[in-house]
C-alpha atoms as a PDB file:
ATOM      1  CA  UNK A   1       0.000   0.000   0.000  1.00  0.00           C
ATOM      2  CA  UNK A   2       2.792   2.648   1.066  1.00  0.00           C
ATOM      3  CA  UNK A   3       4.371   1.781  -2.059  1.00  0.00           C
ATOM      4  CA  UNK A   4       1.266   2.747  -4.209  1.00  0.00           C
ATOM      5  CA  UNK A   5       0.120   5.665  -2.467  1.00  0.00           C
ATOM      6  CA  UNK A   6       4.282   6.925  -2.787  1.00  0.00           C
ATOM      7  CA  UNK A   7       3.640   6.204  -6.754  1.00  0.00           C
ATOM      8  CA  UNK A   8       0.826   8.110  -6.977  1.00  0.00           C
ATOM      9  CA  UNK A   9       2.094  11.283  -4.628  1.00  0.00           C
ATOM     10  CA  UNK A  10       5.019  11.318  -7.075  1.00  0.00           C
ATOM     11  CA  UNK A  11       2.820  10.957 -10.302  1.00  0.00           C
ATOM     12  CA  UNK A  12       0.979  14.421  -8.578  1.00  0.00           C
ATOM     13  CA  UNK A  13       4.281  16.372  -8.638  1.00  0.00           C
ATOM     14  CA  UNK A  14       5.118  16.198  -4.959  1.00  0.00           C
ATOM     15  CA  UNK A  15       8.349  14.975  -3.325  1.00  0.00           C
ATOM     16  CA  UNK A  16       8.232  12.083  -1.787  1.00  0.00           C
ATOM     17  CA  UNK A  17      10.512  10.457   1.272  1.00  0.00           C
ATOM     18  CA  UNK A  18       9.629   6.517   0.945  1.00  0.00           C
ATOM     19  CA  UNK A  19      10.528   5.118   4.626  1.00  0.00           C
ATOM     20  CA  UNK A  20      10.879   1.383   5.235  1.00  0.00           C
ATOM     21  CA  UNK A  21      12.714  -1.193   7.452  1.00  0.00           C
ATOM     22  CA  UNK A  22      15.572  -1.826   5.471  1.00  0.00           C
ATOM     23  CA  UNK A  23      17.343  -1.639   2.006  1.00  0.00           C
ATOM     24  CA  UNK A  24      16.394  -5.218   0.683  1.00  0.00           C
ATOM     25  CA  UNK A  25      12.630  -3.765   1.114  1.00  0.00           C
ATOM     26  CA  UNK A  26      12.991  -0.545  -0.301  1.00  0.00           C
ATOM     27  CA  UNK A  27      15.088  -2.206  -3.267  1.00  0.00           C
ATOM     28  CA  UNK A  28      12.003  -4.146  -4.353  1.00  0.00           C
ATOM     29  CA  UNK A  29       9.972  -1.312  -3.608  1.00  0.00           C
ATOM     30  CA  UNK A  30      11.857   1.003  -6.232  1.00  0.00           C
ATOM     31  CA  UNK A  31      11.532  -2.129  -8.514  1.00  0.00           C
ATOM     32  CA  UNK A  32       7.341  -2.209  -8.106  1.00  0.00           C
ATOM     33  CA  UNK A  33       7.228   0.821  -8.938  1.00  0.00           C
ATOM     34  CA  UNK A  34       8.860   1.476 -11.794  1.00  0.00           C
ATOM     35  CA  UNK A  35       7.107  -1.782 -12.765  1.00  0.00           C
ATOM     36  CA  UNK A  36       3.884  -0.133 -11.888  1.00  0.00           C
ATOM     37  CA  UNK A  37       4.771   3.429 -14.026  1.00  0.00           C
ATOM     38  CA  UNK A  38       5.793   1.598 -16.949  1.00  0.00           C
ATOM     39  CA  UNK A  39       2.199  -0.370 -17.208  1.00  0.00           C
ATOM     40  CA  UNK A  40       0.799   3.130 -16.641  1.00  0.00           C
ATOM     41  CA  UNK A  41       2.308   4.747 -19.250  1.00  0.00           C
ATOM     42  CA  UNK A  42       1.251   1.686 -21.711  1.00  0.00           C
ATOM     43  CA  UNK A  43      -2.276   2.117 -20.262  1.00  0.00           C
ATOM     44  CA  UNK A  44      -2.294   5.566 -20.786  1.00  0.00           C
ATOM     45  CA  UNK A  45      -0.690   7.138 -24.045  1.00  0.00           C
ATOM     46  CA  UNK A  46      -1.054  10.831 -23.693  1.00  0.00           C
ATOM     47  CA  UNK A  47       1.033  13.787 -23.560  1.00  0.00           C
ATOM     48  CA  UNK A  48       0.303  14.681 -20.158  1.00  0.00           C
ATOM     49  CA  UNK A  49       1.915  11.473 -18.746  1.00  0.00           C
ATOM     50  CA  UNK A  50       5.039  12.075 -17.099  1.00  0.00           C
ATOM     51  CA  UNK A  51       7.904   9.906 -17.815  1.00  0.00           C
ATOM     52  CA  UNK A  52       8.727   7.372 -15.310  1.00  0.00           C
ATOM     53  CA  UNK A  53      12.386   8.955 -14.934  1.00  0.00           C
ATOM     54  CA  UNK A  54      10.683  12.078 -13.914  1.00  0.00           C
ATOM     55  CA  UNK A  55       8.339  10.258 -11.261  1.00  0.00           C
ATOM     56  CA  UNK A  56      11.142   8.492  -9.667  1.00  0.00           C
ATOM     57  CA  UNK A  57      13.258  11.514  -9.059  1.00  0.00           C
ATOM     58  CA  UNK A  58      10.812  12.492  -7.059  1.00  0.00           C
ATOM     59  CA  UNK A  59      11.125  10.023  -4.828  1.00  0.00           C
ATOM     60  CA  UNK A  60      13.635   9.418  -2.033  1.00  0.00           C
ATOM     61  CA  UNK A  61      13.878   5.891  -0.487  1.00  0.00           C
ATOM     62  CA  UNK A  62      15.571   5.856   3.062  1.00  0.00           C
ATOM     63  CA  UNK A  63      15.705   3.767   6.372  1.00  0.00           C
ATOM     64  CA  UNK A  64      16.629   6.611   8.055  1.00  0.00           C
ATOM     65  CA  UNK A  65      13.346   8.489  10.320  1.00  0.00           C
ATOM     66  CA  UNK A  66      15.415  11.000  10.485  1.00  0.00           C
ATOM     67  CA  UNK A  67      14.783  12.493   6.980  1.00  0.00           C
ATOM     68  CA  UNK A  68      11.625  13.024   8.267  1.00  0.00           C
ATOM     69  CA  UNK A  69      12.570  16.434  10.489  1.00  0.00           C
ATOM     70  CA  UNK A  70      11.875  18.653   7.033  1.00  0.00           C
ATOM     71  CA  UNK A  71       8.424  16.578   6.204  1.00  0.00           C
ATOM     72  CA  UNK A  72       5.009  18.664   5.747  1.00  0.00           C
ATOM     73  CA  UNK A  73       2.691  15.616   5.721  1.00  0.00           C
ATOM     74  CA  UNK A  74       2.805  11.924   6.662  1.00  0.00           C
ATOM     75  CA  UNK A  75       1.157   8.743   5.708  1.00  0.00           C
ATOM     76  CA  UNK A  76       1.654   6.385   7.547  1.00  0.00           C
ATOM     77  CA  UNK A  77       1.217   2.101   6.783  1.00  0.00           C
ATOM     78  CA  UNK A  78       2.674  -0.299   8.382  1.00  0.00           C
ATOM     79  CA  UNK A  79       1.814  -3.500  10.101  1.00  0.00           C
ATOM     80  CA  UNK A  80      -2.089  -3.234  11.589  1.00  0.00           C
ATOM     81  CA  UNK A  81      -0.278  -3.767  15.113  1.00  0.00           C
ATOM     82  CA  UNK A  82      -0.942  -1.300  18.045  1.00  0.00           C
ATOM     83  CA  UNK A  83       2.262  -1.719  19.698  1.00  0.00           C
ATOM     84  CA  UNK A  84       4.515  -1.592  16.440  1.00  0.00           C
ATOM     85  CA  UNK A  85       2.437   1.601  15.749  1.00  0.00           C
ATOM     86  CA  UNK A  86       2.442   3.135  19.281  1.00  0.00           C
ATOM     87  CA  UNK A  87       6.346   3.302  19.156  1.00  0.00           C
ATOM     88  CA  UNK A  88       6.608   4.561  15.736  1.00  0.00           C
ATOM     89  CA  UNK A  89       4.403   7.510  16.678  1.00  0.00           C
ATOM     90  CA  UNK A  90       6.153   8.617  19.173  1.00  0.00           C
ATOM     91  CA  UNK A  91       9.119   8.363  17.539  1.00  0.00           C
ATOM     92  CA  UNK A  92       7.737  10.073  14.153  1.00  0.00           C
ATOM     93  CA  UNK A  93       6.525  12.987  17.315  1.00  0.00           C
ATOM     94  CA  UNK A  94       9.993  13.692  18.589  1.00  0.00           C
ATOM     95  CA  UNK A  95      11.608  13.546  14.624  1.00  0.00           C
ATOM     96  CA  UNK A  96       8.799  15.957  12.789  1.00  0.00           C
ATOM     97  CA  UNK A  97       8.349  19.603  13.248  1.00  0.00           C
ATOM     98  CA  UNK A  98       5.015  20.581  14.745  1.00  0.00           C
ATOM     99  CA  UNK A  99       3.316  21.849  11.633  1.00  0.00           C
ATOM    100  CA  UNK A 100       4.143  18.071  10.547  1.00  0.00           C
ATOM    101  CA  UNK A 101       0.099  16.003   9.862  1.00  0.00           C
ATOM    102  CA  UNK A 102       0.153  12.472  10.738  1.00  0.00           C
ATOM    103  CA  UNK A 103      -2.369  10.543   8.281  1.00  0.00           C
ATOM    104  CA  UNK A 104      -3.025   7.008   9.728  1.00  0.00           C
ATOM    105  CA  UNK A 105      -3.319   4.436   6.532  1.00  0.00           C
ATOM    106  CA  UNK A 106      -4.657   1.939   9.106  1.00  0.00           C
ATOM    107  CA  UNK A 107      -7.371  -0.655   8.485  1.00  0.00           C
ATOM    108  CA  UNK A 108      -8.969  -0.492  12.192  1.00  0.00           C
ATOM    109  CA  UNK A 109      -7.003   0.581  14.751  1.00  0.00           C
ATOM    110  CA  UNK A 110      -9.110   3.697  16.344  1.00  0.00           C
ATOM    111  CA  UNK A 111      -7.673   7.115  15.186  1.00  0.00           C
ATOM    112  CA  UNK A 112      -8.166   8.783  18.550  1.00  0.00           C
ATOM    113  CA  UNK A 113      -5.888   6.099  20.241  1.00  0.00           C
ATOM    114  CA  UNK A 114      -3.153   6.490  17.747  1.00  0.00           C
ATOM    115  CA  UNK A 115      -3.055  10.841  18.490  1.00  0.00           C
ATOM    116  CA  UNK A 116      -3.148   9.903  22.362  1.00  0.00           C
ATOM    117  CA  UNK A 117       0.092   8.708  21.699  1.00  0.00           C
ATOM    118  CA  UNK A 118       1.646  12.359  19.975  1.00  0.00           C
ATOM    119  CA  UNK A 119       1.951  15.453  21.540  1.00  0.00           C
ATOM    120  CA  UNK A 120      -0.107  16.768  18.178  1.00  0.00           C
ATOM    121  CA  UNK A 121      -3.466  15.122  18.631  1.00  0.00           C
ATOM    122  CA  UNK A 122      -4.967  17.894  16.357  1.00  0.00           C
ATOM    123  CA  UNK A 123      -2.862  17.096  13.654  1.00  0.00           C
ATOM    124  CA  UNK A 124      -3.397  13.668  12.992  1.00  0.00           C
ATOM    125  CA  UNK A 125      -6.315  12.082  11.076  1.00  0.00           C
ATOM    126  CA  UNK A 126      -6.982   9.209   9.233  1.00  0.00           C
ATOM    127  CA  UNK A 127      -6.141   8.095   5.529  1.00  0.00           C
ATOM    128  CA  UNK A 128      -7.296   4.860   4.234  1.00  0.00           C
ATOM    129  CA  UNK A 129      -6.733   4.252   0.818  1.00  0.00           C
ATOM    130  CA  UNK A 130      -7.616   1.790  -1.313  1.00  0.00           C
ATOM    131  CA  UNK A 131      -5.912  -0.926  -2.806  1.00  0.00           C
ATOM    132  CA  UNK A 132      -4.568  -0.347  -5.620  1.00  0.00           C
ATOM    133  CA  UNK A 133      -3.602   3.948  -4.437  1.00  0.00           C
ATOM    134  CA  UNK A 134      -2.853   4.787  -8.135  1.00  0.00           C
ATOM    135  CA  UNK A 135      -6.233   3.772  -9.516  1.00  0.00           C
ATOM    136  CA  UNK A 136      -8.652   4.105  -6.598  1.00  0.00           C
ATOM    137  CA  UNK A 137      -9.920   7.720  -6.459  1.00  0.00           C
ATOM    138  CA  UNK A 138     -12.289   7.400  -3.502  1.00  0.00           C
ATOM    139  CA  UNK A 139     -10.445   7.657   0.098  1.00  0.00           C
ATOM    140  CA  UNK A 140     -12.160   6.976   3.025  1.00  0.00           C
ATOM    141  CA  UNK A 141     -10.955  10.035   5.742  1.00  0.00           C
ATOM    142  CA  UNK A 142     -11.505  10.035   9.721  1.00  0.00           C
ATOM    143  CA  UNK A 143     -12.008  12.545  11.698  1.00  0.00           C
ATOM    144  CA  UNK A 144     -10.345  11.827  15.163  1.00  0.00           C
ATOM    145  CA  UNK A 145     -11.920  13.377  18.522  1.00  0.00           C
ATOM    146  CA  UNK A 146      -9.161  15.996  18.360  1.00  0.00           C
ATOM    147  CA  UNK A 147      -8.524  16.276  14.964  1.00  0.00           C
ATOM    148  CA  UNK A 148      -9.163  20.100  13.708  1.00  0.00           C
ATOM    149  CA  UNK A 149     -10.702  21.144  10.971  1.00  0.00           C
ATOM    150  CA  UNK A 150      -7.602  22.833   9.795  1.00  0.00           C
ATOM    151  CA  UNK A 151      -5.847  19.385   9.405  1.00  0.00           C
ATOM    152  CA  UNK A 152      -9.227  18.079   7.571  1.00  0.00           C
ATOM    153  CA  UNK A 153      -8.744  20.871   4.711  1.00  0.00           C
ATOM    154  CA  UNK A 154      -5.457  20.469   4.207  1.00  0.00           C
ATOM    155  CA  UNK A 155      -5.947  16.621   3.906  1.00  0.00           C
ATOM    156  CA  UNK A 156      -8.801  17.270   1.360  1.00  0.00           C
ATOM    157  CA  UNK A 157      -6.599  19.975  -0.577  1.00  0.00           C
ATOM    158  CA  UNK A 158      -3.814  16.866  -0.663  1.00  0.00           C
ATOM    159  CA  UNK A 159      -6.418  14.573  -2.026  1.00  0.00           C
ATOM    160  CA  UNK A 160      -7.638  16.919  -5.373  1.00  0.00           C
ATOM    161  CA  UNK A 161      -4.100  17.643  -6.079  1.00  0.00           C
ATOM    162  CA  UNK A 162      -4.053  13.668  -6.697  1.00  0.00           C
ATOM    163  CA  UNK A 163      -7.441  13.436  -8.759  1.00  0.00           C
ATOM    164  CA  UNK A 164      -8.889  11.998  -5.825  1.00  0.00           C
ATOM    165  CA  UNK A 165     -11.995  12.340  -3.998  1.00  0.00           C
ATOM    166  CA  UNK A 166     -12.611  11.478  -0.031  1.00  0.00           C
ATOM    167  CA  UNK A 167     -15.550  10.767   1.936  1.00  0.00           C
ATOM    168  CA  UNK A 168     -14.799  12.039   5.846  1.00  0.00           C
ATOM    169  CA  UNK A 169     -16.279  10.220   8.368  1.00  0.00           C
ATOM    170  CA  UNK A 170     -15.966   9.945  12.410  1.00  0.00           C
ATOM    171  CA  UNK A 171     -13.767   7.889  14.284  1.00  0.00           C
ATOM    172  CA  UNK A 172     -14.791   4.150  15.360  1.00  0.00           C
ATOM    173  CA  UNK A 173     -12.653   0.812  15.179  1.00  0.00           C
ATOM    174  CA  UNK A 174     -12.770   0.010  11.455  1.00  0.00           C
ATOM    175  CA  UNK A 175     -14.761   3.299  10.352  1.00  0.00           C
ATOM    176  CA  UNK A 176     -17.478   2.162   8.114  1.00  0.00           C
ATOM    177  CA  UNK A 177     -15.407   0.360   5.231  1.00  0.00           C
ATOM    178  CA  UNK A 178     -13.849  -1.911   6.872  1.00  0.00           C
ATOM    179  CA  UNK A 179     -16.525  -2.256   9.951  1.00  0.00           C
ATOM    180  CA  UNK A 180     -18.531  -3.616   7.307  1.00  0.00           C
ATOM    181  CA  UNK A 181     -15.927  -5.564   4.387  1.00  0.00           C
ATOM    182  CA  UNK A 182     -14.173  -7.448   7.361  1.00  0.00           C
ATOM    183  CA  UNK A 183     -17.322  -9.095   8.909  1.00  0.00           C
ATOM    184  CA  UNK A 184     -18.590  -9.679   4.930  1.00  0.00           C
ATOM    185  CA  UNK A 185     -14.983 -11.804   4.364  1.00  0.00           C
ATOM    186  CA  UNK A 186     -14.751 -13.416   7.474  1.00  0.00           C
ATOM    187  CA  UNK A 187     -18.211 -14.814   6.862  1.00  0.00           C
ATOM    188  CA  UNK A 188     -17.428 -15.631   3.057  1.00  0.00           C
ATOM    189  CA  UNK A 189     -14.325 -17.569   5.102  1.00  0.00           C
ATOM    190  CA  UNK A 190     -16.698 -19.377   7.241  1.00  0.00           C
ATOM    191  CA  UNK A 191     -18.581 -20.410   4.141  1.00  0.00           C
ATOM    192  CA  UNK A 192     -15.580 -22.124   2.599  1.00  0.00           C
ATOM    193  CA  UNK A 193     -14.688 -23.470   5.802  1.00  0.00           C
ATOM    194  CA  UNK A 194     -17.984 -25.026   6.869  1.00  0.00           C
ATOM    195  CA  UNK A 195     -17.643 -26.350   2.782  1.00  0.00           C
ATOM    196  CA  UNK A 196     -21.176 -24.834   1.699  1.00  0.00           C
ATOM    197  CA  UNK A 197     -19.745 -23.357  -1.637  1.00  0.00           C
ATOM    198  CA  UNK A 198     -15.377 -23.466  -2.633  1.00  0.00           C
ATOM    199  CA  UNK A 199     -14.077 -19.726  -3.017  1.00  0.00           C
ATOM    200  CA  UNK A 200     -14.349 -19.418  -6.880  1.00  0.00           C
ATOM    201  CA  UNK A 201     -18.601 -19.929  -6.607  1.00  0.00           C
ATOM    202  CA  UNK A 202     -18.460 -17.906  -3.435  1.00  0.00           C
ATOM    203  CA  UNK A 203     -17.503 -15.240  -5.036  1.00  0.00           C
ATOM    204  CA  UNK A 204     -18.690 -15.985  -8.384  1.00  0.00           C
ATOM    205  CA  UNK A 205     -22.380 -15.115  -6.669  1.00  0.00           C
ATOM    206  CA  UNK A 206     -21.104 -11.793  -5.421  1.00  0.00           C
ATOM    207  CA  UNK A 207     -19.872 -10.744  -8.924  1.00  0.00           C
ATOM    208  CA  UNK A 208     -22.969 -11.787 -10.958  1.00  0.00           C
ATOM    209  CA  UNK A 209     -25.392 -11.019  -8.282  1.00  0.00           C
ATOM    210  CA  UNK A 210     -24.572  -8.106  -7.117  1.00  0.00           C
ATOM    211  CA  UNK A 211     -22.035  -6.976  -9.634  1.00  0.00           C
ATOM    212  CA  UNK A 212     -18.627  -6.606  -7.466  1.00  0.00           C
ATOM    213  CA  UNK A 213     -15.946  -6.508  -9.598  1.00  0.00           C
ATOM    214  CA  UNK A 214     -14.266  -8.980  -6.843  1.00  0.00           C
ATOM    215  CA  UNK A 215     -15.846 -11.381  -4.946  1.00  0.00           C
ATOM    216  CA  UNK A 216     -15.000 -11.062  -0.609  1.00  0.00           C
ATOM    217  CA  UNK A 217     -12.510 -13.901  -0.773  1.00  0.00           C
ATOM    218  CA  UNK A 218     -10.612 -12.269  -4.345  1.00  0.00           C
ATOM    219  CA  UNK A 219     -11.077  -9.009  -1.870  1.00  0.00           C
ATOM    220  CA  UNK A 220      -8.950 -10.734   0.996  1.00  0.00           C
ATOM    221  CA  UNK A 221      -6.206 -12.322  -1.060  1.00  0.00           C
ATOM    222  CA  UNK A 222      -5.880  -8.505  -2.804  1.00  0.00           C
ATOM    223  CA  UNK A 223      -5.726  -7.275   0.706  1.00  0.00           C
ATOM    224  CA  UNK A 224      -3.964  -9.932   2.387  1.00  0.00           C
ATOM    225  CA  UNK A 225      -5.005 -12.455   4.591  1.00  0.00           C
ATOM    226  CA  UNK A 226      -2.477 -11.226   7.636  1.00  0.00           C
ATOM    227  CA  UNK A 227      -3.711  -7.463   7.636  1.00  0.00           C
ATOM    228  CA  UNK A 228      -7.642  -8.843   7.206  1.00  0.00           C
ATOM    229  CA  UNK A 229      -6.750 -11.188  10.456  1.00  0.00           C
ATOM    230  CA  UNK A 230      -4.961  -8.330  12.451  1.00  0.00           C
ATOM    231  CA  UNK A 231      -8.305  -6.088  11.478  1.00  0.00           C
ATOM    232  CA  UNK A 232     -10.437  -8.445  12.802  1.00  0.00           C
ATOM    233  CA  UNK A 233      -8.716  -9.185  15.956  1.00  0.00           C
ATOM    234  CA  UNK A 234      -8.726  -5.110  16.256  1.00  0.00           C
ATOM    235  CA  UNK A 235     -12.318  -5.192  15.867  1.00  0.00           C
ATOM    236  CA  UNK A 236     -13.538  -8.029  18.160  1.00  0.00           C
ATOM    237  CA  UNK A 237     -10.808  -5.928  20.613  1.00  0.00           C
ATOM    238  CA  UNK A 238     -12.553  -3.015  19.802  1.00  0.00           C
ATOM    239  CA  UNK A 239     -16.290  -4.195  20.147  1.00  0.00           C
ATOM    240  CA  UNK A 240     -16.227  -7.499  22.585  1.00  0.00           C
ATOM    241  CA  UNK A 241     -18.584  -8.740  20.051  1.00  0.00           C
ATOM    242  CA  UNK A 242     -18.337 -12.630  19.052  1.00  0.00           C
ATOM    243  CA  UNK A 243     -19.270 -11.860  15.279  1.00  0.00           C
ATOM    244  CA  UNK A 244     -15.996 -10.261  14.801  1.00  0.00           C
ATOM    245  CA  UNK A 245     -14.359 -13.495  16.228  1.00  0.00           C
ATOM    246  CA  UNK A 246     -11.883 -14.556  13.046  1.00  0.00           C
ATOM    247  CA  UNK A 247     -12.561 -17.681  11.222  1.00  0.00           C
ATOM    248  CA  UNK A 248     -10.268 -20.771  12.470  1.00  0.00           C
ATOM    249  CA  UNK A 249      -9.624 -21.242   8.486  1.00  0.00           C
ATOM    250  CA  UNK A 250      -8.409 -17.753   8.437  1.00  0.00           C
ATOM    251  CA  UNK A 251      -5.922 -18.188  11.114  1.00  0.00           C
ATOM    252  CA  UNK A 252      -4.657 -21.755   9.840  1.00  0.00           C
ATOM    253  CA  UNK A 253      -4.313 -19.941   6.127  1.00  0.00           C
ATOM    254  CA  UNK A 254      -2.089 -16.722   7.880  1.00  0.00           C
ATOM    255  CA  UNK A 255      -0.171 -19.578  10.435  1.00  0.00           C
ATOM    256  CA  UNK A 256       0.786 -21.294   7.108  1.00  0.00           C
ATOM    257  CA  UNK A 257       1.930 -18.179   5.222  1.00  0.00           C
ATOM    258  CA  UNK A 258      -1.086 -18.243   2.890  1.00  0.00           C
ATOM    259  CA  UNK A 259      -1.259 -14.086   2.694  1.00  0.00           C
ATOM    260  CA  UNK A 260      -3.051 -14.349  -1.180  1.00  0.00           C
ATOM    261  CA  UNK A 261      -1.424 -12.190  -3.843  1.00  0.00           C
ATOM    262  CA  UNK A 262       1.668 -10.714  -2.157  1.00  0.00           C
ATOM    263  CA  UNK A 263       3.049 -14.515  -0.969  1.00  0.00           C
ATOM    264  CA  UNK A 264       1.903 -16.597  -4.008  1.00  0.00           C
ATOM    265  CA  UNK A 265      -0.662 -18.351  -2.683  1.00  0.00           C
ATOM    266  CA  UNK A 266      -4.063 -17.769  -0.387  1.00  0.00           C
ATOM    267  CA  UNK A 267      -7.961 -18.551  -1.687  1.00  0.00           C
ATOM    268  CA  UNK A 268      -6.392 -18.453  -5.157  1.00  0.00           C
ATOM    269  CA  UNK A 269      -2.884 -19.367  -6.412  1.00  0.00           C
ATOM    270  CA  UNK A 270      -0.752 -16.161  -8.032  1.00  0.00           C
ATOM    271  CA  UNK A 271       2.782 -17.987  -9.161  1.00  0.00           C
ATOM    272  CA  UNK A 272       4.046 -17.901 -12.429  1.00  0.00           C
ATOM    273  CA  UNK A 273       3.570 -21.355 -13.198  1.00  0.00           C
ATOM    274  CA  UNK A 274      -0.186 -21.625 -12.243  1.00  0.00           C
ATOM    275  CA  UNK A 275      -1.192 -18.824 -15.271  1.00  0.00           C
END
């Protein structure tokens, strides 16, 4: 996700500081997305597309937080853990100046609880993009208890400068996207686990019923099976309510390194060889 929401801040003629653990990461990272630019610029043959040269000078790829002491705006996506976040926030505090907005790319975890954290609880909001960034337009923004309105503009005035739109809602565990898509896959999961219909006619019914372009369990593999897992566990955290309890399929598929499209293998099989 950080990678295609980096692609597509660089594609809108900012510069761009892409932070990740280490170099082997950021190597394949670099790789994606000049993968990703050159299938853009084949899908779109116009005179206003920027060469992919010119997009990747704009970004910077580091393992060093401390490049982040001149940033004007952070988005922020990694693991949907609350103590792996809760330390990088308050590191991120003590790096970035004060005028410095935190945007939260998280799945569930409650937006409030991640500003408790910062000494700049007005300054930090919610971001949750779609996968894939580059060709979703719609983001789904929260509004924290703190967050000012201030922060809320100049997230929106971020979002049109990328050709995308946002829809700003309040804060709650899983907002209302994924409040709603996590419970629909876990219970698509339960279906293939309790064998009443194999993933392909599971989600065959969603696509010619209902016209998804992806069925819930095509949804989850896109996703990944580890971040849908950690969002549920957020939620049933969140809400003490049984119906967010994952599936045991779910957890055997994530134990087994079944994460769908980015390990090879989850409701459907991605490798090479299979296409």
């Amino acid at each position: 996700m950080g990678v295609g929401i980096a692609q597509s801040l660089a594609q809108s003629e900012f510069q761009v500081l892409l932070i990740d653990l280490n170099d082997e990461i950021l190597g394949r990272a670099r790789h994606q997305i000049k993968e990703n630019l050159r299938l853009h610029a084949l899908l779109k043959k116009n005179a206003s597309t920027p060469r992919a040269s010119v997009v990747m000078d704009r970004i910077s790829f580091s393992t060093d937080y401390q490049v982040l002491e001149g940033a004007d705006f952070l988005i922020e996506n990694v693991v949907e853990k609350w103590e792996v976040k809760r330390r990088l926030y308050q590191q991120m505090d003590s790096i970035c100046p004060n005028r410095t907005i935190f945007a939260a790319n998280t799945s569930a975890i409650p937006i409030t609880r991640i500003a408790s954290v910062t000494k700049r609880p007005a300054k930090v909001l919610g971001m949750h993009f779609m996968n894939p960034a580059p060709m979703k337009r719609m983001v789904e923004v929260i509004r924290g208890y703190h967050t000012a309105e201030e922060t809320i503009d100049t997230a929106r005035k971020l979002l049109v400068k990328m050709e995308k739109e946002c829809v700003i809602v309040n804060d709650s565990p899983g907002f209302v996207s994924n409040r709603v898509l996590m419970l629909t896959i876990n219970e698509a999961v339960f279906l293939a686990y309790e064998g009443v219909a194999p993933a392909v006619e599971i989600d065959l019914i969603f696509k010619e019923c209902f016209g998804h372009k992806m069925g819930p369990l095509e949804t989850a593999d896109l996703i990944g099976l580890d971040t849908i897992l950690l969002s549920l566990e957020v939620l049933y955290e969140s809400f003490s309510d049984s119906k967010y309890r994952p599936c045991p399929l779910l957890k055997k598929m994530v134990d087994a390194g079944l994460y769908g499209r980015k390990s090879g293998e989850g409701f459907y099989s991605y490798r090479a060889a299979d296409f």
